[in-house]
C-alpha atoms as a PDB file:
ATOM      1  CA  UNK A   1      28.292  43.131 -31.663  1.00  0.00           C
ATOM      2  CA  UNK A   2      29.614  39.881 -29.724  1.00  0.00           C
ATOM      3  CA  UNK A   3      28.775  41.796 -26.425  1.00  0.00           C
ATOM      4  CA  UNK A   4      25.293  42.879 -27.629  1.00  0.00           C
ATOM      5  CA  UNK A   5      24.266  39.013 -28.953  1.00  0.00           C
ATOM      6  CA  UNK A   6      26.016  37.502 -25.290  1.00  0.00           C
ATOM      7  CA  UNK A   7      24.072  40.236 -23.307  1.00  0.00           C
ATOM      8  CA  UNK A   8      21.144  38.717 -25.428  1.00  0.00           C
ATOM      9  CA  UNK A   9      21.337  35.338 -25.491  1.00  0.00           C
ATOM     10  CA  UNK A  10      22.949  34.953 -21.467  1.00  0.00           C
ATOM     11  CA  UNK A  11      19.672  35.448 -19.693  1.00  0.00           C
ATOM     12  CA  UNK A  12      18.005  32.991 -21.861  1.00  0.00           C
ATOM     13  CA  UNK A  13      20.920  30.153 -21.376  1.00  0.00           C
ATOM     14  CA  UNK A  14      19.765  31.139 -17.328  1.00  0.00           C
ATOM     15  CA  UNK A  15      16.065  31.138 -17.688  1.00  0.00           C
ATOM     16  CA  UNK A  16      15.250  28.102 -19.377  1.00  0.00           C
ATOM     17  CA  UNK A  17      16.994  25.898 -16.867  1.00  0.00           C
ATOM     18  CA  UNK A  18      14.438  27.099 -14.303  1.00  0.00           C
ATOM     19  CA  UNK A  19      11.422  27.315 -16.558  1.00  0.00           C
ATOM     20  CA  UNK A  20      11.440  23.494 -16.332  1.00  0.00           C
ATOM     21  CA  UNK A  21       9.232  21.497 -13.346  1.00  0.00           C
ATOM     22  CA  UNK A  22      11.767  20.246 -10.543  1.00  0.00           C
ATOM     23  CA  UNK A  23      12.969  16.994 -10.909  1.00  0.00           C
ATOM     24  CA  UNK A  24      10.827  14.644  -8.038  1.00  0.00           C
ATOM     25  CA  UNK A  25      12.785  12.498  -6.309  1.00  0.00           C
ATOM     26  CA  UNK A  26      12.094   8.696  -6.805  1.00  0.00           C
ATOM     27  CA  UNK A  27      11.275   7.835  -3.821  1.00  0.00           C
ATOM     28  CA  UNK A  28       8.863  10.159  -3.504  1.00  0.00           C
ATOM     29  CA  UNK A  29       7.340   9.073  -6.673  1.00  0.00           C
ATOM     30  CA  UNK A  30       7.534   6.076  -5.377  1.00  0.00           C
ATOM     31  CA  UNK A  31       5.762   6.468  -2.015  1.00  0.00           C
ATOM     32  CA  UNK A  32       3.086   8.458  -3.722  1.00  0.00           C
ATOM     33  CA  UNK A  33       2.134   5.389  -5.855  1.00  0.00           C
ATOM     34  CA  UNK A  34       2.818   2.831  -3.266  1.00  0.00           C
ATOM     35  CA  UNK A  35       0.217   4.860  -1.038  1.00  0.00           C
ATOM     36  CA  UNK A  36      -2.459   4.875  -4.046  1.00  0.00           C
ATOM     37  CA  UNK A  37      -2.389   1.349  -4.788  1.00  0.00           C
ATOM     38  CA  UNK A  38      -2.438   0.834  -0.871  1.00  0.00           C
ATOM     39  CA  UNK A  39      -5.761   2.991  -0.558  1.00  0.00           C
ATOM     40  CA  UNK A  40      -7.247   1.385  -3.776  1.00  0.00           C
ATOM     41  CA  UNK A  41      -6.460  -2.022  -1.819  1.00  0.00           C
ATOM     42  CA  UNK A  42      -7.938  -0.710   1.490  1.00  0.00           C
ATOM     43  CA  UNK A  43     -11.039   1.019  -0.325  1.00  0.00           C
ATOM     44  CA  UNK A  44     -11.741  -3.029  -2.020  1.00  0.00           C
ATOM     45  CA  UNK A  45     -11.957  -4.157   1.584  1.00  0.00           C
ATOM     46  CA  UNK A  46     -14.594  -1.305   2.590  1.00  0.00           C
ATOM     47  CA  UNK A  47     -16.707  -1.645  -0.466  1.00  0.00           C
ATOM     48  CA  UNK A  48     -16.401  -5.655  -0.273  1.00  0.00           C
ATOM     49  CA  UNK A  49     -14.900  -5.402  -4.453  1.00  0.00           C
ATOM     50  CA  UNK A  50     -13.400  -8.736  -4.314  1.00  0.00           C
ATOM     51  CA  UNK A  51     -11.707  -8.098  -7.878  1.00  0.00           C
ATOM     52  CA  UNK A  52     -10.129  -5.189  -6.755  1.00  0.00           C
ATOM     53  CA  UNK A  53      -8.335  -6.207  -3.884  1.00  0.00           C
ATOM     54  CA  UNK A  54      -7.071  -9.583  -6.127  1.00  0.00           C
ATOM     55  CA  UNK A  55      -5.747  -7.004  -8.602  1.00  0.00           C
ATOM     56  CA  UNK A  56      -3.389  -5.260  -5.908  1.00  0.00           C
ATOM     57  CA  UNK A  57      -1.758  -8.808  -5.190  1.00  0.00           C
ATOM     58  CA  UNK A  58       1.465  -9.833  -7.191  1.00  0.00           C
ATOM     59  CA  UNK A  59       0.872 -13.151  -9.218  1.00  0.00           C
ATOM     60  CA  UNK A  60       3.612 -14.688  -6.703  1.00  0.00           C
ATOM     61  CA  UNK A  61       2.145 -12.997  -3.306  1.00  0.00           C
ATOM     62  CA  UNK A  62       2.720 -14.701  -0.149  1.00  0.00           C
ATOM     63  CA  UNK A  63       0.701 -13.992   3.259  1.00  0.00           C
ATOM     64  CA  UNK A  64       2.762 -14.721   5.867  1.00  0.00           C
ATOM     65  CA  UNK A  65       0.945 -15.044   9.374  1.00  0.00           C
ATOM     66  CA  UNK A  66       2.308 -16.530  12.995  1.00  0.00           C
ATOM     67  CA  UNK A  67       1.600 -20.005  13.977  1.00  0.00           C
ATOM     68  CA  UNK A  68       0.499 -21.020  10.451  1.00  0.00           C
ATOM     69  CA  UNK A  69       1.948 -22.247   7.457  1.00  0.00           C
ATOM     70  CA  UNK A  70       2.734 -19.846   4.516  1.00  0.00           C
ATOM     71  CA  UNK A  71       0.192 -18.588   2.178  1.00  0.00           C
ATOM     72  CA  UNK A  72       0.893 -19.263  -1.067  1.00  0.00           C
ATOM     73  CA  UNK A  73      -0.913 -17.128  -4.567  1.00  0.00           C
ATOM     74  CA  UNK A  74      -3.175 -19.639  -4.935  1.00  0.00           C
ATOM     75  CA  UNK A  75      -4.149 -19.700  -0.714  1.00  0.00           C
ATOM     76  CA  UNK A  76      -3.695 -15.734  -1.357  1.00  0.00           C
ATOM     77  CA  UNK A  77      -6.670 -15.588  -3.708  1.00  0.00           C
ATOM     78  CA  UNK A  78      -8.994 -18.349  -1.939  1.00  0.00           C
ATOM     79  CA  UNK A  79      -8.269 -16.081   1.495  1.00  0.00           C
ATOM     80  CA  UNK A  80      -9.378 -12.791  -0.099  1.00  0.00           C
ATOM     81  CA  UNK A  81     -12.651 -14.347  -1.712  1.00  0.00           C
ATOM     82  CA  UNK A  82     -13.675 -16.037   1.227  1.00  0.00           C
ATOM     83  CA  UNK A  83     -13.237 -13.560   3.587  1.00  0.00           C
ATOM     84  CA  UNK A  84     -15.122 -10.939   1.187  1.00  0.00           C
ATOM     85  CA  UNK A  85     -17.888 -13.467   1.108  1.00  0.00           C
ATOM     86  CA  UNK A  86     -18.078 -13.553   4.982  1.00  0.00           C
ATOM     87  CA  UNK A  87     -17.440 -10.040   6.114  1.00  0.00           C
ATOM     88  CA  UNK A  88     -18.232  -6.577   5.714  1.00  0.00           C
ATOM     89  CA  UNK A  89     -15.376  -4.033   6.601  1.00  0.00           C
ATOM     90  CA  UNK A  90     -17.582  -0.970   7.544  1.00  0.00           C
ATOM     91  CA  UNK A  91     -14.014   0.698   9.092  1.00  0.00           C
ATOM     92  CA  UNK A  92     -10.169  -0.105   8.085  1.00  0.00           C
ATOM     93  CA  UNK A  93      -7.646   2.270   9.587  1.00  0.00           C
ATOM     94  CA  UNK A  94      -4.107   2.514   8.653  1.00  0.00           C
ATOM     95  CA  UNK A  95      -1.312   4.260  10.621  1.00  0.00           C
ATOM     96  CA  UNK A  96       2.088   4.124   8.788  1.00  0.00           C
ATOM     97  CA  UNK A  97       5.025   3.729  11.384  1.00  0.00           C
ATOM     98  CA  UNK A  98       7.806   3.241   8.853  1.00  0.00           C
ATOM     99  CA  UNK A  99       8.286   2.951   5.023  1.00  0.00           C
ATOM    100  CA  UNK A 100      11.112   2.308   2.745  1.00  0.00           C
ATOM    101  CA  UNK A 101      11.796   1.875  -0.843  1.00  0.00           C
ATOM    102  CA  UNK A 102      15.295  -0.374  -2.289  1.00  0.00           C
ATOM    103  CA  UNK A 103      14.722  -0.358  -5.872  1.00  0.00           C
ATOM    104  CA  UNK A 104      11.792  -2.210  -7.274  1.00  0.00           C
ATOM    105  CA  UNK A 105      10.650  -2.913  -3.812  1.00  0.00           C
ATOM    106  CA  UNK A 106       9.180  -1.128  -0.905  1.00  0.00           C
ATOM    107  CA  UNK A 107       8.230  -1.914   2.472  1.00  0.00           C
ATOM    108  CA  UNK A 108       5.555  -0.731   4.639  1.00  0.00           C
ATOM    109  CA  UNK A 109       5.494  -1.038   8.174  1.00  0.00           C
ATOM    110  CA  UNK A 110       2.301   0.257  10.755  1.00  0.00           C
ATOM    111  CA  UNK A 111      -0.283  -0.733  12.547  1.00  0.00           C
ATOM    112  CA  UNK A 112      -4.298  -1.143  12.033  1.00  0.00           C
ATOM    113  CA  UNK A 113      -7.758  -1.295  13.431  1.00  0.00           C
ATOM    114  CA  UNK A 114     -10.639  -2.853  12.133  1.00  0.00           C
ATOM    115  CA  UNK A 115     -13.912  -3.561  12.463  1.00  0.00           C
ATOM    116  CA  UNK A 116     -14.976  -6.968  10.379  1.00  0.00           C
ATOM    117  CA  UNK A 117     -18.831  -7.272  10.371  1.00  0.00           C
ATOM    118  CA  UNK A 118     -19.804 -10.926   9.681  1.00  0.00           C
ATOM    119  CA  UNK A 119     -22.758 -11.452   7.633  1.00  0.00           C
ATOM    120  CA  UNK A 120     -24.363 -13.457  11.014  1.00  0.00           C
ATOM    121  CA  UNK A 121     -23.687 -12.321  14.645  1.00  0.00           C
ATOM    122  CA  UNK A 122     -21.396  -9.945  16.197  1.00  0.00           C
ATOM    123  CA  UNK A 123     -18.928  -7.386  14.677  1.00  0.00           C
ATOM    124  CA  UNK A 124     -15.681  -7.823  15.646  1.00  0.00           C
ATOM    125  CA  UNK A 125     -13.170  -5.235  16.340  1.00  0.00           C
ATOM    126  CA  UNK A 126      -9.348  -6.259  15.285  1.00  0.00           C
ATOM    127  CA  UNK A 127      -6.184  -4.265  16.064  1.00  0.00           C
ATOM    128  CA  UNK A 128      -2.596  -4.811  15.143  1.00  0.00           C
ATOM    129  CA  UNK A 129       0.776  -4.329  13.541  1.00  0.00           C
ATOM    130  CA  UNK A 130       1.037  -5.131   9.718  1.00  0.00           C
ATOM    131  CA  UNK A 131       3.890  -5.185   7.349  1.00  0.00           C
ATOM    132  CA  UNK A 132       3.851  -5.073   3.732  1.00  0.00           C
ATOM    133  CA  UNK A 133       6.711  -5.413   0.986  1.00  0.00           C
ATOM    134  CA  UNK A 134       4.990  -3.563  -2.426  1.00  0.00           C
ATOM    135  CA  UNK A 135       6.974  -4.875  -5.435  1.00  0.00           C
ATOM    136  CA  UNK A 136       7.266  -2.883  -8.598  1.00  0.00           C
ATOM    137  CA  UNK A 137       5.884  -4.695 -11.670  1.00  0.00           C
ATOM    138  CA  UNK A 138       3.745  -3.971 -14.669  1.00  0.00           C
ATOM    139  CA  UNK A 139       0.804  -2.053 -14.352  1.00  0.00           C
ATOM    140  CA  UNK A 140       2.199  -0.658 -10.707  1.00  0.00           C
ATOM    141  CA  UNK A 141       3.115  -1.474  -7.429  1.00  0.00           C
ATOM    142  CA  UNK A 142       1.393  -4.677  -5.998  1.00  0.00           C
ATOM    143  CA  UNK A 143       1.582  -6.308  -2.533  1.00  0.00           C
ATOM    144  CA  UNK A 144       4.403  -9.367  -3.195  1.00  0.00           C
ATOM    145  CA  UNK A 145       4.656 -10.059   0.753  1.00  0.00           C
ATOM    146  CA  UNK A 146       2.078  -9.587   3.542  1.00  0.00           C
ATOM    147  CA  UNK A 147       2.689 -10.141   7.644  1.00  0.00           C
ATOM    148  CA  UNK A 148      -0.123  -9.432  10.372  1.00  0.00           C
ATOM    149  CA  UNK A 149      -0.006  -9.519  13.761  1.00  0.00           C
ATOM    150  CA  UNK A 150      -3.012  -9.311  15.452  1.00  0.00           C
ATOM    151  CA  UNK A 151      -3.030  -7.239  18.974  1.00  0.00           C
ATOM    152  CA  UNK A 152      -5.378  -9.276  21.602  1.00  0.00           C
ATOM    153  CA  UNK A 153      -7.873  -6.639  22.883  1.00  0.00           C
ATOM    154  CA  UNK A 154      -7.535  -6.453  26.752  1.00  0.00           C
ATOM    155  CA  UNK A 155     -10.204  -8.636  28.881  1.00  0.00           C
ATOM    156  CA  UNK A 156     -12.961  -6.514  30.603  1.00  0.00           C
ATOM    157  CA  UNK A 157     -13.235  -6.668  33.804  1.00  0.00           C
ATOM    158  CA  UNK A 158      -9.892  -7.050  34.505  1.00  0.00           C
END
């Protein structure tokens, strides 16, 4: 009887286990919603949704650019609403180079092109490297550090 209740009951002990979904690994899990929130950040710019893009920014978010002081939140915000005001972004194109996750904090590193479209004159076509450190919080992952360098287009003629 013991035999006829193991020969039972062993294929179930080894079936269940692999009935159940994989296990993801965090950092994928983490990547995946890094790279949402950084496409519902890059999707404010193209549709000009000024709230949007302030909702992907951590309440302590610094901008960091060269040859100018710090951005602070509050610069952060005033930035963001300012350029919205003054610019379409008809095209923003990302190309990851590098990312990395430590925790509650992940960094991405790449490089982008842009076209900026002011509401007056010219559009304007801007290329360069970016780096951005995502920090996990309530509600998601939101942009807690942000460095740009621009790449100066080649002169024509030249």
């Amino acid at each position: 009887m013991l035999a006829v209740r193991l020969c039972l009951v062993a294929p179930l002990v080894l079936l269940v286990p692999a009935c159940r979904p994989a296990a993801v690994d965090p950092s994928i899990a983490d990547r995946e919603a890094v790279d949402a929130a950084l496409e519902q950040y890059r999707q404010a710019w193209l549709h000009g949704d000024t709230a949007m893009a302030l909702q992907q920014l951590s309440g302590d978010v610094e901008f960091l650019f060269p040859g100018t002081p710090d951005l602070d939140a509050a610069a952060v915000h005033a930035l963001v609403i300012d350029e919205m005001a003054k610019y379409r972004i008809p095209s923003l194109t990302l190309k990851r180079a590098d990312f990395f996750g430590a925790g509650d904090h992940a960094v991405d590193v790449g490089t982008y092109e842009e076209i900026q479209a002011p509401k007056t004159g010219a559009p304007i076509h801007g290329t360069g490297r970016y780096m951005t450190v995502w920090r996990r919080e309530p509600g998601g992952w939101h942009i807690w550090r942000f460095m740009i360098n621009e790449i100066p287009q080649p002169r024509s003629g030249k």
